[in-house]
Protein backbone atom coordinates (compact mmCIF):
# COMPACT_ATOMS: atom_id res chain seq x y z
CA UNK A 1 2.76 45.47 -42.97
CA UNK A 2 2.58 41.66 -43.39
CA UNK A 3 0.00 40.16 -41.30
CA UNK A 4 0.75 36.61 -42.51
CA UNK A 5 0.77 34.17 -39.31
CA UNK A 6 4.70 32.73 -39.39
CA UNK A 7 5.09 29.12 -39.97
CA UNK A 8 6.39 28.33 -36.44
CA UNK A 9 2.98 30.48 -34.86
CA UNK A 10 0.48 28.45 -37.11
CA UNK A 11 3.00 24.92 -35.95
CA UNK A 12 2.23 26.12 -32.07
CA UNK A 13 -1.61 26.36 -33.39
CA UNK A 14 -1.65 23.27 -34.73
CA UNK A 15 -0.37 21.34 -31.66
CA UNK A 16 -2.33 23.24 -29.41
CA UNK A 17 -5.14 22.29 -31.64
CA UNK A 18 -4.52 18.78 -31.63
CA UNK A 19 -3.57 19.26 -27.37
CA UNK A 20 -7.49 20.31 -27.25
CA UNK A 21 -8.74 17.88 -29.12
CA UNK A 22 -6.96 14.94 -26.80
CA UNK A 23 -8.25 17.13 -23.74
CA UNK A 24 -11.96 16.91 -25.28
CA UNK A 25 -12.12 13.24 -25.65
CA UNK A 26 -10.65 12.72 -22.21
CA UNK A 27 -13.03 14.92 -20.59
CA UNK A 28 -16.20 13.46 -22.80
CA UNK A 29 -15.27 10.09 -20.27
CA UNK A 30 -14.00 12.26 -17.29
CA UNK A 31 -15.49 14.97 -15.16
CA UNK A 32 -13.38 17.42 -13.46
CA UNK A 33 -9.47 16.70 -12.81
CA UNK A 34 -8.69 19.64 -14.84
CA UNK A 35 -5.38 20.64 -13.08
CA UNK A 36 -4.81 16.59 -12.92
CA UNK A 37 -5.19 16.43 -16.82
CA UNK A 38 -3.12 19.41 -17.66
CA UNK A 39 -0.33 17.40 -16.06
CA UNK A 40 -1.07 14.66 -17.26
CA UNK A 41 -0.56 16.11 -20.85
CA UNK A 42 2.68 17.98 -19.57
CA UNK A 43 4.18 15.27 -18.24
CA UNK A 44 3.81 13.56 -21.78
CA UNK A 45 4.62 15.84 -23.71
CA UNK A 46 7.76 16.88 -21.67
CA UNK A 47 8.77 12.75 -21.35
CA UNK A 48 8.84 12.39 -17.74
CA UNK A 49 6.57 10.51 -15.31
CA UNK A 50 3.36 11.37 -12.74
CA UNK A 51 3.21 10.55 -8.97
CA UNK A 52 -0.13 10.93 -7.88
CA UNK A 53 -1.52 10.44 -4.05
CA UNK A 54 -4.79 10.95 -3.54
CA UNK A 55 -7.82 8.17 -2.21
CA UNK A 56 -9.51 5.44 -4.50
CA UNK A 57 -12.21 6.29 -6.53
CA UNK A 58 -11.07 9.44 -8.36
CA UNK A 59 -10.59 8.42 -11.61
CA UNK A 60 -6.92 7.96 -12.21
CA UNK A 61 -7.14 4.40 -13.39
CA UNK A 62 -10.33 5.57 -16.24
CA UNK A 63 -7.89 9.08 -16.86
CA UNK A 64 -4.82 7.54 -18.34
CA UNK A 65 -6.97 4.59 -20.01
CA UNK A 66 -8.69 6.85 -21.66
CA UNK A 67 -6.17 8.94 -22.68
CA UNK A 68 -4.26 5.51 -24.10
CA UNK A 69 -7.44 5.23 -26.11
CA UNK A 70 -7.46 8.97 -27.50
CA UNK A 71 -3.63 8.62 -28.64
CA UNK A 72 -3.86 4.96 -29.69
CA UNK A 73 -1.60 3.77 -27.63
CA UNK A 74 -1.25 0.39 -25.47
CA UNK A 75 -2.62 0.49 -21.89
CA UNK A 76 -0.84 -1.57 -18.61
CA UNK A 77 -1.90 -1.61 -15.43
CA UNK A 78 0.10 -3.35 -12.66
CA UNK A 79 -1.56 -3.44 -8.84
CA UNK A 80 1.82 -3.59 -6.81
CA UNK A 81 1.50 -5.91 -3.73
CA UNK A 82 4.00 -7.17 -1.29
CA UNK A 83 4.51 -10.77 -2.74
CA UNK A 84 5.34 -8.63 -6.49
CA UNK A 85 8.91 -9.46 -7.60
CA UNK A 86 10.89 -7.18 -10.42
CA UNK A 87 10.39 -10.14 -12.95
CA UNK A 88 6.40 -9.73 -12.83
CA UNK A 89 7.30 -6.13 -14.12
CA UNK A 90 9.41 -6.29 -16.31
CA UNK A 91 9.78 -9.75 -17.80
CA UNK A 92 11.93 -13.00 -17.53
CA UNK A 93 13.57 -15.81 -19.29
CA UNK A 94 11.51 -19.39 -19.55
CA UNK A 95 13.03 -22.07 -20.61
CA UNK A 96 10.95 -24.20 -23.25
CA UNK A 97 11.07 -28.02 -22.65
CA UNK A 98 10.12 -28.64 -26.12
CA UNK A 99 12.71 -27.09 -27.82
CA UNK A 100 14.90 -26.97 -25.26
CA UNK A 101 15.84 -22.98 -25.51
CA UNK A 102 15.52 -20.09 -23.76
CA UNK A 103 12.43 -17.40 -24.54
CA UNK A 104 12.28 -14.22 -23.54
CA UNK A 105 8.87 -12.88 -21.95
CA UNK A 106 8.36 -9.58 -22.05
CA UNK A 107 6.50 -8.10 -18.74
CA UNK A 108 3.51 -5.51 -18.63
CA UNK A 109 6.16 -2.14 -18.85
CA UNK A 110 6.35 -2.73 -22.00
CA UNK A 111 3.46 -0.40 -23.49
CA UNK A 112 2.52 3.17 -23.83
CA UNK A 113 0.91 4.15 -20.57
CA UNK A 114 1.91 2.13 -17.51
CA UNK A 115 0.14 2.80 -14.25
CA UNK A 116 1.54 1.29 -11.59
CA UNK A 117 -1.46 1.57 -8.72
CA UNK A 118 -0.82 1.84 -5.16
CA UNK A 119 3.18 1.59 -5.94
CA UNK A 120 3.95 1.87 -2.15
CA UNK A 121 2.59 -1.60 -1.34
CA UNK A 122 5.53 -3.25 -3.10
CA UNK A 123 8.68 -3.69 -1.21
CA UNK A 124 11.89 -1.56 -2.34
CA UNK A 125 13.47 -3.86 -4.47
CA UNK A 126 10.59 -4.25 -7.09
CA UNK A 127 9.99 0.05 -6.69
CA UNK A 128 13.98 0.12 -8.26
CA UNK A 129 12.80 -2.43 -10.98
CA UNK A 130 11.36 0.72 -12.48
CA UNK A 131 14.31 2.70 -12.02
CA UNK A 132 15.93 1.49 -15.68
CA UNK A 133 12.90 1.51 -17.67
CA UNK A 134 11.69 5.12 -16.32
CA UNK A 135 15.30 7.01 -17.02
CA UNK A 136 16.78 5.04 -19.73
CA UNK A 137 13.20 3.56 -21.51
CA UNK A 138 14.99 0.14 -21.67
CA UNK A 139 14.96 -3.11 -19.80
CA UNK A 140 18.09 -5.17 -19.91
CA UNK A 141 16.64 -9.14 -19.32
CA UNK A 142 19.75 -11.59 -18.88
CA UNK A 143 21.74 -9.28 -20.44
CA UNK A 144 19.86 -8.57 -23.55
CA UNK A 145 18.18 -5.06 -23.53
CA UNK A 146 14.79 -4.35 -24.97
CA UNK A 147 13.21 -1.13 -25.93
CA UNK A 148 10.69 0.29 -24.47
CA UNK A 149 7.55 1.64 -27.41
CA UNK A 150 7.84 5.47 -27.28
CA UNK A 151 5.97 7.80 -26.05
CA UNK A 152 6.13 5.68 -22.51
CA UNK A 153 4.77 7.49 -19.60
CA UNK A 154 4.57 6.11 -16.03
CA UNK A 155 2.02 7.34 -13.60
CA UNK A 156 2.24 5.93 -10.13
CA UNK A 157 -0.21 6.36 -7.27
CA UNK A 158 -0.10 6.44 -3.73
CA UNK A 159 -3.04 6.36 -1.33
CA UNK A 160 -2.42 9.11 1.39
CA UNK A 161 -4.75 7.58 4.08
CA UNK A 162 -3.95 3.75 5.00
CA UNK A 163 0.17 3.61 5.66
CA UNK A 164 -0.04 0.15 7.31
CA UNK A 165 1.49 -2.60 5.38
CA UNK A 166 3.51 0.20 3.14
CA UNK A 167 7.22 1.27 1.98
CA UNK A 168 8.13 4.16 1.60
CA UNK A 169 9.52 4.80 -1.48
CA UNK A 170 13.92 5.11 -2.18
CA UNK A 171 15.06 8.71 -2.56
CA UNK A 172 16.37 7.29 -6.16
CA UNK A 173 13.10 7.01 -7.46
CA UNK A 174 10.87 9.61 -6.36
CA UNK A 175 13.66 11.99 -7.59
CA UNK A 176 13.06 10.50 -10.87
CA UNK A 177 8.90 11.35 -11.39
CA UNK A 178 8.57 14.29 -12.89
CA UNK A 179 6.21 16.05 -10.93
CA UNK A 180 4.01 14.73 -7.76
CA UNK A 181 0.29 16.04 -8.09
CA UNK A 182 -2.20 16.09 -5.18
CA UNK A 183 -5.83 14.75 -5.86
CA UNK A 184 -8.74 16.19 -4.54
CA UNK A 185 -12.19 15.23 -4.12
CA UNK A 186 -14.68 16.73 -7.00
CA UNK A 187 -17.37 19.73 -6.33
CA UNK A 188 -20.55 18.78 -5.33
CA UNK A 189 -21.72 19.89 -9.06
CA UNK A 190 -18.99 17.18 -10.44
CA UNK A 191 -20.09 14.72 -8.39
CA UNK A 192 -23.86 15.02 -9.75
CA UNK A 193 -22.23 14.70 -13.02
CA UNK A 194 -20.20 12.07 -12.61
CA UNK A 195 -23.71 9.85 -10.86
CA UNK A 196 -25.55 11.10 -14.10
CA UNK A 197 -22.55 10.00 -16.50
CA UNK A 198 -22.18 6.70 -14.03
CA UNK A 199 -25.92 5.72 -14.92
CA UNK A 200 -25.42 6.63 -18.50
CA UNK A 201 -24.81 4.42 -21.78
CA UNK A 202 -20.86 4.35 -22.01
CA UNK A 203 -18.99 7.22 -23.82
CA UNK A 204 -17.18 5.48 -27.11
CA UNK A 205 -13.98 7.87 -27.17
CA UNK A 206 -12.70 8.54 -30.48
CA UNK A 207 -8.77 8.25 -31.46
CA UNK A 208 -7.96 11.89 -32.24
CA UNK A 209 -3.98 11.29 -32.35
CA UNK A 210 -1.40 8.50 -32.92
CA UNK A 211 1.49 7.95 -31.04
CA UNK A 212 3.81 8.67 -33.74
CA UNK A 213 2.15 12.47 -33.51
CA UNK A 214 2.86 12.29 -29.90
CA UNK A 215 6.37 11.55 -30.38
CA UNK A 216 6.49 14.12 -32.82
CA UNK A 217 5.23 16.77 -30.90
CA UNK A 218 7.60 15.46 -27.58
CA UNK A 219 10.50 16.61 -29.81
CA UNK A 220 8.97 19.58 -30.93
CA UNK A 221 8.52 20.28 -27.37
CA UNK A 222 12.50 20.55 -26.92
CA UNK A 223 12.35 23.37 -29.51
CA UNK A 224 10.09 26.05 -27.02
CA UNK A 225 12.36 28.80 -25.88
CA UNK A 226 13.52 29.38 -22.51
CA UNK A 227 14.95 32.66 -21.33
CA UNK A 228 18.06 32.48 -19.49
CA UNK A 229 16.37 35.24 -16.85
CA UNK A 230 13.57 32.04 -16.27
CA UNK A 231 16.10 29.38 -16.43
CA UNK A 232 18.18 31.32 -13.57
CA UNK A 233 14.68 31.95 -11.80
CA UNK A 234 14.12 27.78 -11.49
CA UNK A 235 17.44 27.93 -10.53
CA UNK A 236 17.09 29.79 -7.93
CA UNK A 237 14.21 28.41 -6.80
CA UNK A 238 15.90 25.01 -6.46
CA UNK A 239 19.36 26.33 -4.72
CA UNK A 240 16.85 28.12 -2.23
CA UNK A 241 15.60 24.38 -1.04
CA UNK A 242 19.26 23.97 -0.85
CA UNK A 243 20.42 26.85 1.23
CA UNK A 244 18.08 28.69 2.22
CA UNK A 245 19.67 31.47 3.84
CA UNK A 246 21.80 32.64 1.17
CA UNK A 247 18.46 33.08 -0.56
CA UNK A 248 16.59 35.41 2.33
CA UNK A 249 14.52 32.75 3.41
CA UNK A 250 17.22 31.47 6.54
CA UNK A 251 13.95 31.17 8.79
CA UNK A 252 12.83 27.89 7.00
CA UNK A 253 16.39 26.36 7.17
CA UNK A 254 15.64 24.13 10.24
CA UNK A 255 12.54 22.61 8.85
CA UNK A 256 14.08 21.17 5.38
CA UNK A 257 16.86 18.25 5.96
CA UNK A 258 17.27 17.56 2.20
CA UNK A 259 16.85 19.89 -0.83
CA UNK A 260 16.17 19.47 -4.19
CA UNK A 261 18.89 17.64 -6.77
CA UNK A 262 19.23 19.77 -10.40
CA UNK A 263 16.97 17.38 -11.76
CA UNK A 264 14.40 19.13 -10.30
CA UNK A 265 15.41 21.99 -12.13
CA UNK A 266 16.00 20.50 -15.68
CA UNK A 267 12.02 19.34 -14.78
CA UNK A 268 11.11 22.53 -13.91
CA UNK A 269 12.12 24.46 -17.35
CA UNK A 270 11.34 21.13 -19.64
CA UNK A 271 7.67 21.12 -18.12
CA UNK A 272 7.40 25.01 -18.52
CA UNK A 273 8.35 24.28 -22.09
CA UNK A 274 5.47 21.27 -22.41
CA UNK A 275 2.87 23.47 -20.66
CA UNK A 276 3.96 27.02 -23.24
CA UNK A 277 3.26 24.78 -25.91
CA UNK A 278 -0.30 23.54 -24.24
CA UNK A 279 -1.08 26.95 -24.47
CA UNK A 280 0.31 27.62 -27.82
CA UNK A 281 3.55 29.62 -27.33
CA UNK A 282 6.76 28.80 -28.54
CA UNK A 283 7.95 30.63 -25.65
CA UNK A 284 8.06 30.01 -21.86
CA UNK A 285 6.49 32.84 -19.50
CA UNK A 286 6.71 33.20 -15.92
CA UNK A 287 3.71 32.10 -15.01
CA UNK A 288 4.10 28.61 -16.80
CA UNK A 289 7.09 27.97 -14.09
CA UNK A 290 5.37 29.31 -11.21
CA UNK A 291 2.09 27.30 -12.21
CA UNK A 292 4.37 24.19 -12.04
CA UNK A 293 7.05 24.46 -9.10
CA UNK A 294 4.76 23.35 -6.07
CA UNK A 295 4.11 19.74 -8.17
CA UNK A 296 7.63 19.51 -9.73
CA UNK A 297 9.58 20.25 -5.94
CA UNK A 298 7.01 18.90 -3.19
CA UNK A 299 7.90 15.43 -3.36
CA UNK A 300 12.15 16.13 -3.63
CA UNK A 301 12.04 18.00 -0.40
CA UNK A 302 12.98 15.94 2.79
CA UNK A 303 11.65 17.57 6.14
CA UNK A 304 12.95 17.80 9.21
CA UNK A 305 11.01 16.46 12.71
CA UNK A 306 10.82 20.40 13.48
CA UNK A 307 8.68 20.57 10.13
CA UNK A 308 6.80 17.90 11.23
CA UNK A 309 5.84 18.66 14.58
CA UNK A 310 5.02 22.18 13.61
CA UNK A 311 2.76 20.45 10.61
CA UNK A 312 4.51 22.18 7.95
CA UNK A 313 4.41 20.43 4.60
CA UNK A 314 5.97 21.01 1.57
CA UNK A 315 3.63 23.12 0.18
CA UNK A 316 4.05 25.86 2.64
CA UNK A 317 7.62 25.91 2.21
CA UNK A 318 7.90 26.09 -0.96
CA UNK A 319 4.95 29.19 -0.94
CA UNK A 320 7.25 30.78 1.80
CA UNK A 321 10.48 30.17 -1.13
CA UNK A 322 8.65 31.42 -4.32
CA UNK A 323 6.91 34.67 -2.37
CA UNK A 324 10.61 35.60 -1.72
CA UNK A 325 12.10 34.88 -4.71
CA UNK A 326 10.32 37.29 -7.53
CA UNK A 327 9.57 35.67 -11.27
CA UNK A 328 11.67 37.84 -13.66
CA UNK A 329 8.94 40.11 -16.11
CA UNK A 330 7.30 39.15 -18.89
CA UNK A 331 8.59 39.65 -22.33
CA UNK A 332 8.31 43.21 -23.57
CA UNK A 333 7.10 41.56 -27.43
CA UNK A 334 4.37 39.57 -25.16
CA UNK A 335 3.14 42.43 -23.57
CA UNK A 336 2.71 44.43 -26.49
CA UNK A 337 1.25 41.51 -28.35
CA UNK A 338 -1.58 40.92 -25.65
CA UNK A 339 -2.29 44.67 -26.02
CA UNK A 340 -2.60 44.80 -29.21
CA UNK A 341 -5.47 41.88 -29.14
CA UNK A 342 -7.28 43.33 -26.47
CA UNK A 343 -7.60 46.52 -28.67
CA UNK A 344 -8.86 44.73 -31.49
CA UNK A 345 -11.29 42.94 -29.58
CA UNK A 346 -12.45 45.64 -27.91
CA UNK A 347 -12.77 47.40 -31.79
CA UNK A 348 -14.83 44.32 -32.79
């Protein structure tokens, strides 16, 4: 029997590899996060964008600018505030006295990582200035439209705590980030490390990728199989936000007044795909959708006062959705492949 590793295995090796290797230089600079960074790296590699809320001073500024260091790639920050308008984002036309013409300047979105910090203190007008360049990766500028560099990931924060002075963000928009992660503060054994690393000479992080890899890898992300049982499951799973009661869950009907779009779903199985190939499969398993649904469906959930009053979030509803809806069963081929390692490792 051949034993030789098939091209496509020792490919998924190879960007997992390379996945690790990012991870390591990210977490040489950062301690903890780890659920933070693995969607980080999902969102990348499946090309859509973070929303992150948690409070200051957990290291989502130092994450993705070290990460932009790691792949090579340009790094933008942009503190939103209320006097912001859409030209300080994405660019506008000066007029040059000397010689009389037009110029185009191009504004800070135009880079590899953009992290737009605190993106609720800007009013909603300058918010929908990202709308173009998030979907489409373009920016039209008096007409003309420039290209954004690929791979272009945004990753927007909100701070959950202080709402005065805020807007809430349009429907339009947080439909189109990817997934919505919660922060939390670190351990108390993180926090020792992070004073020790604080007090420390600075960590020099070393460029492990470029960003033509990334790109490369993005499209050989499309190329990870998805079962239609798991692509119904996500279905389901969305509809269920929808209308509830045709999915057996009627008794959280009154708390949700808008469900999820199918975008949420297409995020859903693209993500599973991005997060297989993190682990090095070229196939998607249940528990890479199920890992992902709470940060890919909180924030496209609109609850009702009921839900509110009763201090529901979210979270619980969607818990209350998934423990009703079962994940279909892993792959028979996966199952027996699994067994068969644990044998020989158990024989070694």
């Amino acid at each position: 029997m051949d034993t030789t590793p098939s091209p496509s295995a020792m490919n998924n090796a190879t960007t997992a590899t390379l996945m690790e290797q990012v991870l390591y230089e990210v977490k040489r600079v950062v301690v903890g996060q780890d659920r933070f960074l693995e969607r980080v790296m999902v969102a990348m590699l499946a090309q859509g964008h973070l929303l992150v809320e948690g409070v200051p001073g957990l290291a989502k500024t130092l994450t993705v600018k070290t990460l932009a260091s790691t792949i090579q790639g340009s790094f933008k920050r942009i503190q939103f505030t209320p006097d912001l308008v859409p030209a300080d984002l994405v660019g506008t036309r000066l007029y040059n006295q000397r010689t009389g013409e037009f110029s185009t300047t191009l504004g800070p979105v135009f880079t590899h990582l953009l992290l737009a910090d605190e993106i609720n203190r800007a009013p909603a007008k300058v918010q929908s200035a990202l709308l173009e360049v998030m979907q489409e990766r373009q920016v039209t500028i008096a007409g003309e439209t420039h290209k954004v560099p690929a791979p272009f990931l945004v990753m927007a924060t909100q701070n959950p705590i202080e709402t005065e002075g805020t807007y809430a963000l349009p429907e339009a928009q947080v439909d189109r980030f990817m997934m919505k992660v919660l922060l939390g503060y670190p351990t108390e054994e993180e926090e020792f490390v992070i004073a020790q690393r604080a007090l420390a000479a600075p960590v020099q992080v070393l460029p492990v990728a470029t960003t033509a890899q990334l790109s490369a890898l993005q499209a050989e992300c499309r190329s990870v199989y998805v079962d239609p049982s798991l692509l119904q499951y996500a279905v389901k799973l969305v509809a269920a936000t929808r209308a509830p009661a045709q999915h057996g869950v009627q008794d959280i009907a009154q708390f949700i007044a808008c469900g999820a779009s199918p975008r949420a779903t297409i995020c859903l199985a693209e993500g599973a795909q991005a997060l297989a190939m993190l682990r090095g499969r070229a196939y998607v398993l249940p528990e890479d959708m199920t890992d992902l649904a709470a940060d890919v469906l909180r924030h496209r959930l609109s609850l009702s006062y009921e839900a509110l009053s009763d201090g529901l979030d979210a979270d619980a509803l969607i818990a209350r959705i998934m423990a009703k809806i079962p994940a279909p069963a892993r792959p028979l081929h996966h199952l027996q492949n699994s067994l068969g390692t644990h044998h020989e490792q158990q024989a070694a």
